[in-house]
Protein backbone atom coordinates (compact mmCIF):
# COMPACT_ATOMS: atom_id res chain seq x y z
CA UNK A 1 126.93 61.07 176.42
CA UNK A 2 127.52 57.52 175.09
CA UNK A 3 128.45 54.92 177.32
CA UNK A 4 129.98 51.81 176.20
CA UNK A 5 131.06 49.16 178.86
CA UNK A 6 134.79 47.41 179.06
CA UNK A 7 134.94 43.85 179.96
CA UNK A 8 137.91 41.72 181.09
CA UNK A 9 138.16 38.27 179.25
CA UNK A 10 136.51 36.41 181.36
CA UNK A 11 133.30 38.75 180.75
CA UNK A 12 133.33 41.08 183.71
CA UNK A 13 132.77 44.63 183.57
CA UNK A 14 136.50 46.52 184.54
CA UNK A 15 134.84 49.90 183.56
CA UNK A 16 132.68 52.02 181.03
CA UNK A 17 133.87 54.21 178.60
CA UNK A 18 132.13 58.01 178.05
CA UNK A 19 132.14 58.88 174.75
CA UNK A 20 130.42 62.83 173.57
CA UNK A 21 127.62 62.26 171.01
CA UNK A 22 129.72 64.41 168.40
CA UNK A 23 131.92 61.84 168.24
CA UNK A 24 129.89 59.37 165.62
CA UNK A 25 127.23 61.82 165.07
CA UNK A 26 124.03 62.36 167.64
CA UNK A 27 121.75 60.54 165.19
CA UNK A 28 122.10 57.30 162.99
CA UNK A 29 121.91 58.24 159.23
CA UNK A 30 119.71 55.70 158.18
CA UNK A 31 119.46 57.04 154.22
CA UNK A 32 123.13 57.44 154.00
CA UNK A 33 124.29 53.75 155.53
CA UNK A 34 121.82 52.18 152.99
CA UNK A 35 123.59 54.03 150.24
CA UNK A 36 126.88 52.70 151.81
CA UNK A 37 126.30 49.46 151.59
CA UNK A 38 124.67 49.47 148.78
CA UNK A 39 127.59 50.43 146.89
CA UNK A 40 129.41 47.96 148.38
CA UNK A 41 127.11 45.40 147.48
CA UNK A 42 127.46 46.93 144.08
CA UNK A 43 131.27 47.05 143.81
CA UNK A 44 131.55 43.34 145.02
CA UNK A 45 129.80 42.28 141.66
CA UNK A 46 131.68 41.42 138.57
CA UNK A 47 129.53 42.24 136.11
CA UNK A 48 131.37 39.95 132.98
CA UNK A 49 127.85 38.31 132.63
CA UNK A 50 127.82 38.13 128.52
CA UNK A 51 125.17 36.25 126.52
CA UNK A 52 124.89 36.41 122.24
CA UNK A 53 122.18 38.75 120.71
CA UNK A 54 121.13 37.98 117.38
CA UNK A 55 124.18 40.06 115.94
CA UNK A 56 126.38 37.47 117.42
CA UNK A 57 125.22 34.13 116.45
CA UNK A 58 126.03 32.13 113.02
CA UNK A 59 122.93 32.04 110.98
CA UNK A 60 121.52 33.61 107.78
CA UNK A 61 119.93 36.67 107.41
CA UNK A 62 116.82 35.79 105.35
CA UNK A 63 113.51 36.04 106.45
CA UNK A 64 111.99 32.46 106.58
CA UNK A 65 108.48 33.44 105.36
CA UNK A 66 106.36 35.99 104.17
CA UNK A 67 104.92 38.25 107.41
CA UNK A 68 100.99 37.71 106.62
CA UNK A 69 99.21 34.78 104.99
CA UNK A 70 100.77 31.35 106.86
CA UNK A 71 99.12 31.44 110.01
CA UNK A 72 102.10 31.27 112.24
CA UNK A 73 103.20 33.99 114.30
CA UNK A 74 105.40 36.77 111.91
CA UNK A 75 109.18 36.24 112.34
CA UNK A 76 112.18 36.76 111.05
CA UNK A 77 115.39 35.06 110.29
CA UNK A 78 116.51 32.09 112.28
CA UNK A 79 118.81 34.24 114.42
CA UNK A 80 116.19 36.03 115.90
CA UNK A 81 115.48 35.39 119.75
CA UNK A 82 111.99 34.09 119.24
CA UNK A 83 113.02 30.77 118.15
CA UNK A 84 115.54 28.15 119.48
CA UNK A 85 119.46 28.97 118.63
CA UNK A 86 118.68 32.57 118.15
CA UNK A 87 120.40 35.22 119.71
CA UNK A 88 119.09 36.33 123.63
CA UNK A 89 116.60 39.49 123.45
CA UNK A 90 118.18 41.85 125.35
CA UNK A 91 121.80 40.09 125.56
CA UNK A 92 123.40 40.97 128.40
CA UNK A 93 126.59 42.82 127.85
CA UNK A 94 129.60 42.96 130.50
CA UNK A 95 129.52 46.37 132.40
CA UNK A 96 130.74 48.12 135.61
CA UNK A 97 128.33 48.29 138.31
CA UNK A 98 130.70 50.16 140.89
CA UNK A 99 129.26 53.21 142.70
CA UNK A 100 131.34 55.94 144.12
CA UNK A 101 131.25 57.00 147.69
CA UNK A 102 133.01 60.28 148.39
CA UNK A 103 135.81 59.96 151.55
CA UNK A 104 133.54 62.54 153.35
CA UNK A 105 130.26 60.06 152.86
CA UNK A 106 132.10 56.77 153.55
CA UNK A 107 133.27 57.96 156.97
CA UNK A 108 129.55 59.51 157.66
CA UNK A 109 128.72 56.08 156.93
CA UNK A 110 130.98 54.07 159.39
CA UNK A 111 130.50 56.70 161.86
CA UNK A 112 126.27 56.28 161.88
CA UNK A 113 126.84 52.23 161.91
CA UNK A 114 128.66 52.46 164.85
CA UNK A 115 127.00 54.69 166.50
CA UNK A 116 123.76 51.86 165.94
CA UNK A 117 126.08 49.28 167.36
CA UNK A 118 126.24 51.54 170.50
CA UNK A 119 122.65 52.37 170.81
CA UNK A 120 121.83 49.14 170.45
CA UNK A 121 124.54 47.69 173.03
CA UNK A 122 126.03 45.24 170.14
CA UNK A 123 129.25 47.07 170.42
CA UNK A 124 131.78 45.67 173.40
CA UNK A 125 135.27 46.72 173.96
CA UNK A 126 137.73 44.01 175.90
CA UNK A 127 141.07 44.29 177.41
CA UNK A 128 143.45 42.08 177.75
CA UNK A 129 142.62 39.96 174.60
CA UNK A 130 146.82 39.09 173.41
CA UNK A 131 147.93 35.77 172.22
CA UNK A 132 151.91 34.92 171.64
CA UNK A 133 150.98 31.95 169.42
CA UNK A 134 148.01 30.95 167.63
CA UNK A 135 145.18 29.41 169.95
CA UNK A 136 141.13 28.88 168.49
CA UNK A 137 140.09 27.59 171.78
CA UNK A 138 141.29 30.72 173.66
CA UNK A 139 139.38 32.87 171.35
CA UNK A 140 136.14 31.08 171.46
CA UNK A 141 136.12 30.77 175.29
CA UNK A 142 136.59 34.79 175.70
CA UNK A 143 133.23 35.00 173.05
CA UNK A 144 131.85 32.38 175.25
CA UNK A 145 132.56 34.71 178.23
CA UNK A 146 131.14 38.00 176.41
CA UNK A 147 128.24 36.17 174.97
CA UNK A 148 128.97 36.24 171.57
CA UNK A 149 127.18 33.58 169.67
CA UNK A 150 126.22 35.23 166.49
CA UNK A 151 128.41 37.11 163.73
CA UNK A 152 130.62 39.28 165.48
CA UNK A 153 133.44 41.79 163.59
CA UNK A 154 136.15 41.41 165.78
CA UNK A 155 138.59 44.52 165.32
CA UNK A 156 142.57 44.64 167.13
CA UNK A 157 144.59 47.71 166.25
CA UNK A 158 146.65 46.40 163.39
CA UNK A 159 147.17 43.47 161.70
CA UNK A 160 147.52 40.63 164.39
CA UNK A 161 148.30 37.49 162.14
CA UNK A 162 148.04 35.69 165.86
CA UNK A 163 144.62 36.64 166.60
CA UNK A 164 143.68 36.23 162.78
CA UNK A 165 144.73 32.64 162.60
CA UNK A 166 143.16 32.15 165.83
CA UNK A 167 140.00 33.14 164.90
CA UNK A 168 139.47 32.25 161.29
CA UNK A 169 138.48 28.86 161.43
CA UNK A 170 135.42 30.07 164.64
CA UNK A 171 132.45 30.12 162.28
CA UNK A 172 130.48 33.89 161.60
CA UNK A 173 133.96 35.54 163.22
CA UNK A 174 135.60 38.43 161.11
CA UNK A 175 138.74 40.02 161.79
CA UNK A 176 139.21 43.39 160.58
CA UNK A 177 141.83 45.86 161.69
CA UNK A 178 140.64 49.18 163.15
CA UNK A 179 141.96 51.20 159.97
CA UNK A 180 139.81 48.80 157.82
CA UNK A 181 136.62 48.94 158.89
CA UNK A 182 134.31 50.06 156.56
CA UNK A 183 129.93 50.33 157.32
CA UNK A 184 129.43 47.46 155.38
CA UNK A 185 130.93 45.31 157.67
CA UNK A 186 129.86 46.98 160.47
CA UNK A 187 126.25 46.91 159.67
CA UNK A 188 126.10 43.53 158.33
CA UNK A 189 127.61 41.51 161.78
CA UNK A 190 125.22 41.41 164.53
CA UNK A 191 128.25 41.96 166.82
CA UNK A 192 131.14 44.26 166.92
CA UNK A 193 133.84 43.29 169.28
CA UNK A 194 137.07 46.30 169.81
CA UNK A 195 140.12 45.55 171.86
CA UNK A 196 140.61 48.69 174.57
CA UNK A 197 143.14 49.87 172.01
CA UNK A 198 141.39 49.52 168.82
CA UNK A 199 138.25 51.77 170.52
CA UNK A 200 140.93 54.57 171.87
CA UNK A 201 142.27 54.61 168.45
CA UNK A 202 138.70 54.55 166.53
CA UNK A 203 137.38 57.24 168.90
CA UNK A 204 140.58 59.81 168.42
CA UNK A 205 140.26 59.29 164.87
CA UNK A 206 137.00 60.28 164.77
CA UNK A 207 137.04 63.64 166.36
């Protein structure tokens, strides 16, 4: 059974939460969370690097001088990548470097980096946490109260424009909805914070 404890927002403990070990898996997948986020490391790049062989450059095609008998090092014309102006050996050429995840390996994923976040107590669930207007202050004093100072993914239930403004400008603080989250930015935020909501909602979903 995994326990995960429910604070108030001024940081005291209200209750824990008993969650079955089925629920995210009973053992962290290491291999297939690397894979995760390596292919969304990979899909974040844009790959429209481009650089000019020697097929691409303006130059003539004859061969400067004979290959033996000159004492310099055999070459060919002055498009060739071993002088100055010549094309780049190996040019690069823009490409796709996106990797597929099947739905079935992307939720394995998720599943195993939050189950970490448990084992490791870096996950806490608050109640309580509502703003009716847009407040920064009242958002850093509950982190201050749940001692949060590092890079925290901060999750609500749906898309709370209040609590995103309110928290966008606190440095290392990400707001993702609950139906969002992906393992990348699970794994790569020292701390995940849930409203009491968002982990109801995360845990029926992942029966």
């Amino acid at each position: 059974m995994l326990e995960v404890p429910v604070y108030n927002i001024a940081g005291e403990q209200t209750e824990t939460l008993k969650i079955d070990d089925e629920r995210f898996g009973k053992a962290v997948n290491v291999a297939l969370l690397k894979q995760a986020v390596v292919a969304y490391h990979a899909n974040r790049r844009q790959g429209s690097a481009s650089t000019r062989g020697r097929g691409q450059v303006e130059g003539s095609t004859r061969k400067i001088f004979r290959q033996k008998g000159t004492g310099n090092a055999r070459r060919g014309p002055i498009r060739t990548g071993k002088v100055r102006g010549g094309g780049m050996t190996f040019a690069k050429t823009p490409h796709s470097y996106r990797k597929t995840l099947p739905k079935k390996m992307r939720r394995g994923a998720l599943n195993s980096a939050i189950l970490a976040k448990i084992l490791g107590n870096d996950l806490v669930v608050v109640e309580g946490l509502s703003l009716t207007e847009p407040k920064t202050k009242y958002v850093a004093d509950v982190l201050a109260n749940l001692k949060i100072s590092r890079s925290c993914l901060l999750s609500p239930v749906g898309n709370d424009e209040t609590l995103f403004k309110s928290a966008r400008n606190i440095p290392d603080i990400t707001v993702c909805p609950v139906d969002d989250l992906n393992a990348f930015d699970v794994a790569t935020r020292q701390k995940m914070l849930l409203t009491r909501e968002a982990m109801e909602k995360l845990i029926n979903r992942s029966a």
